[in-house]
Protein backbone atom coordinates (compact mmCIF):
# COMPACT_ATOMS: atom_id res chain seq x y z
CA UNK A 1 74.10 -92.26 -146.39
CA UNK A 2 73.50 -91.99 -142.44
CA UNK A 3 75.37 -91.34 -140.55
CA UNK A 4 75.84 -87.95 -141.59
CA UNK A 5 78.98 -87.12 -140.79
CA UNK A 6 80.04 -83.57 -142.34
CA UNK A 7 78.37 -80.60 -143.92
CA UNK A 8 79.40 -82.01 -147.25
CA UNK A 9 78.13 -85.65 -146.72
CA UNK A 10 74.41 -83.51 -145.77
CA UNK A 11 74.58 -81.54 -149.21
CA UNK A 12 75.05 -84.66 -150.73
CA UNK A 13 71.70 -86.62 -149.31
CA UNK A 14 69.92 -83.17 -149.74
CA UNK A 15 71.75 -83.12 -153.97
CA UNK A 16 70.34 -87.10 -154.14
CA UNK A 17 67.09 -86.46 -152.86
CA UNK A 18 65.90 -83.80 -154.59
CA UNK A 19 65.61 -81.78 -151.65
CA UNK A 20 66.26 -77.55 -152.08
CA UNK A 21 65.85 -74.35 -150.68
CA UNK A 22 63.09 -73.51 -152.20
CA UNK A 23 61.26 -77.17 -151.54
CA UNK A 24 61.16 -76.39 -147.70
CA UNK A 25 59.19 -73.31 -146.32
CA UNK A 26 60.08 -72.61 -142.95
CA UNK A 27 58.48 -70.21 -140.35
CA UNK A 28 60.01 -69.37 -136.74
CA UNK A 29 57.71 -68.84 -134.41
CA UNK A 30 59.17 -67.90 -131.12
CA UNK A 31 58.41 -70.45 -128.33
CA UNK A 32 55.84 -68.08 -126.13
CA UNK A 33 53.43 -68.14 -129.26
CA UNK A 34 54.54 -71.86 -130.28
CA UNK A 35 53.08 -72.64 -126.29
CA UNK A 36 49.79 -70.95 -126.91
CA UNK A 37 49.20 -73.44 -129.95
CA UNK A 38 51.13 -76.42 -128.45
CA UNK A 39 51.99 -77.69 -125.04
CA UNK A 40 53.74 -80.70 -124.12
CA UNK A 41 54.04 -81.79 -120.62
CA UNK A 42 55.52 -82.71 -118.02
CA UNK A 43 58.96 -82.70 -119.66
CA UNK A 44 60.75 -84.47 -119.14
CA UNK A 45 58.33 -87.55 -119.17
CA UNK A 46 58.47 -91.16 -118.02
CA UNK A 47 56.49 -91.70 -121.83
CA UNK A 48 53.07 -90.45 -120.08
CA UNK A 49 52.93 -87.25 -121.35
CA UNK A 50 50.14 -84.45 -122.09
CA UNK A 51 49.55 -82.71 -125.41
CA UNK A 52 47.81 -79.66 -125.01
CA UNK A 53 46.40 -78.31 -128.70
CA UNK A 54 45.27 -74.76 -128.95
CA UNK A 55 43.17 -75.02 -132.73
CA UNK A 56 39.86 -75.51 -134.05
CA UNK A 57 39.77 -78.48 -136.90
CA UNK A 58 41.16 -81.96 -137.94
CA UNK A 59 44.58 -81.86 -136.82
CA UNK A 60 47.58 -85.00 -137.29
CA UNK A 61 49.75 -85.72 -134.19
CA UNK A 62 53.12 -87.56 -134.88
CA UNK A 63 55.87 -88.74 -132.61
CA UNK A 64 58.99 -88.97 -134.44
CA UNK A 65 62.66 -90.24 -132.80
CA UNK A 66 66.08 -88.71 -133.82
CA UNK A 67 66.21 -90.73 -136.77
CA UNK A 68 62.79 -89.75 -138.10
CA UNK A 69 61.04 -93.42 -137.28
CA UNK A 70 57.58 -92.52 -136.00
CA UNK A 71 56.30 -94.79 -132.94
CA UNK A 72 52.79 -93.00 -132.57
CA UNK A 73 50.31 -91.24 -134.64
CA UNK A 74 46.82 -89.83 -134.35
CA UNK A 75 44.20 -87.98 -136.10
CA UNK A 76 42.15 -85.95 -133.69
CA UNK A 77 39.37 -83.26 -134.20
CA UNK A 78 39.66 -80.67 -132.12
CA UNK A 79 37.10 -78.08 -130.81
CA UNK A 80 39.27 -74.56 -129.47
CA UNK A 81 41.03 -76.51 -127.26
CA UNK A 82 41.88 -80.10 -126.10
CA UNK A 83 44.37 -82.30 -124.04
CA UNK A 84 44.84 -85.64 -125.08
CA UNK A 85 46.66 -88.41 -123.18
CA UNK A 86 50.15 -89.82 -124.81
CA UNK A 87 51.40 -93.25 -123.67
CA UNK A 88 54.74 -94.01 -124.99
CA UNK A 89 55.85 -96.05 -121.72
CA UNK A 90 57.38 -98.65 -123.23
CA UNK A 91 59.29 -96.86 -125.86
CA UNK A 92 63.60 -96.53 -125.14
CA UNK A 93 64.48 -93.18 -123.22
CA UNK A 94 65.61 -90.57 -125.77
CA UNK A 95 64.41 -87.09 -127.52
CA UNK A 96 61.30 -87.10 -129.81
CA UNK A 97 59.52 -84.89 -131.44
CA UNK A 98 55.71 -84.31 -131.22
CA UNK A 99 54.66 -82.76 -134.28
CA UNK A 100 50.83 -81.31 -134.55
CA UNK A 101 50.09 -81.22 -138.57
CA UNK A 102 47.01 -78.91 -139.21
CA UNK A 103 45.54 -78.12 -142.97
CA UNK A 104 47.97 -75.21 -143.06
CA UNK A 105 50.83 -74.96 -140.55
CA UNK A 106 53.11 -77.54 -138.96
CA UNK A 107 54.27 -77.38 -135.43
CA UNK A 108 57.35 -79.27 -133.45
CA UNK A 109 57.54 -79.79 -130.02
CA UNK A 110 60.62 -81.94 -128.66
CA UNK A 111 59.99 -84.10 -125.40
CA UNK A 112 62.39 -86.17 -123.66
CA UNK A 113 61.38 -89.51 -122.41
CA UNK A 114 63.36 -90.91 -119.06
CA UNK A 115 61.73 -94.80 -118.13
């Protein structure tokens, strides 16, 4: 099915997969709150990056590439606040996504890696 190359090709991987409106919940939250919880950094990034995490609790990091493949993962407990160290160095330049995955919300940074 990928590429995806028109709106109807998309409906039809979305029709096969069993995916629907009312299978995905999601919330906007505007990027000056998103921060406060979240903060990736600097970015863009030679692949050292910072993740700053704003939360209290067992908490799932994931860094995802365009195509969804995920090339790091971590399961940290976090006490108010942390930063934790990312080293994706020798990973191709490119977007990702850094995604924080707590018990009830799911959060999406995007960071852009330059070797």
């Amino acid at each position: 099915m990928w590429p995806i190359n028109s709106a109807s090709d998309f409906d039809t991987y979305l029709s096969n997969n069993n995916i629907t409106e009312s299978s995905c919940n999601t919330t906007y939250i505007p990027n000056n709150i998103l921060d406060d919880i979240i903060s990736v950094y600097p970015n863009p990034s030679d692949g050292n990056f910072n993740l700053d995490i704003n939360y209290n609790g067992i908490v799932n990091v994931k860094v995802v590439d365009i195509l969804g493949v995920t090339v790091f993962a971590q399961q940290l407990f976090v006490n108010n606040k942390m930063t934790t160290k990312v080293n994706l160095s020798t990973i191709n330049n490119g977007i990702y996504f850094v995604t924080v995955k707590t018990d009830n919300e799911h959060y999406v940074k995007k960071v852009k890696i330059i070797n």
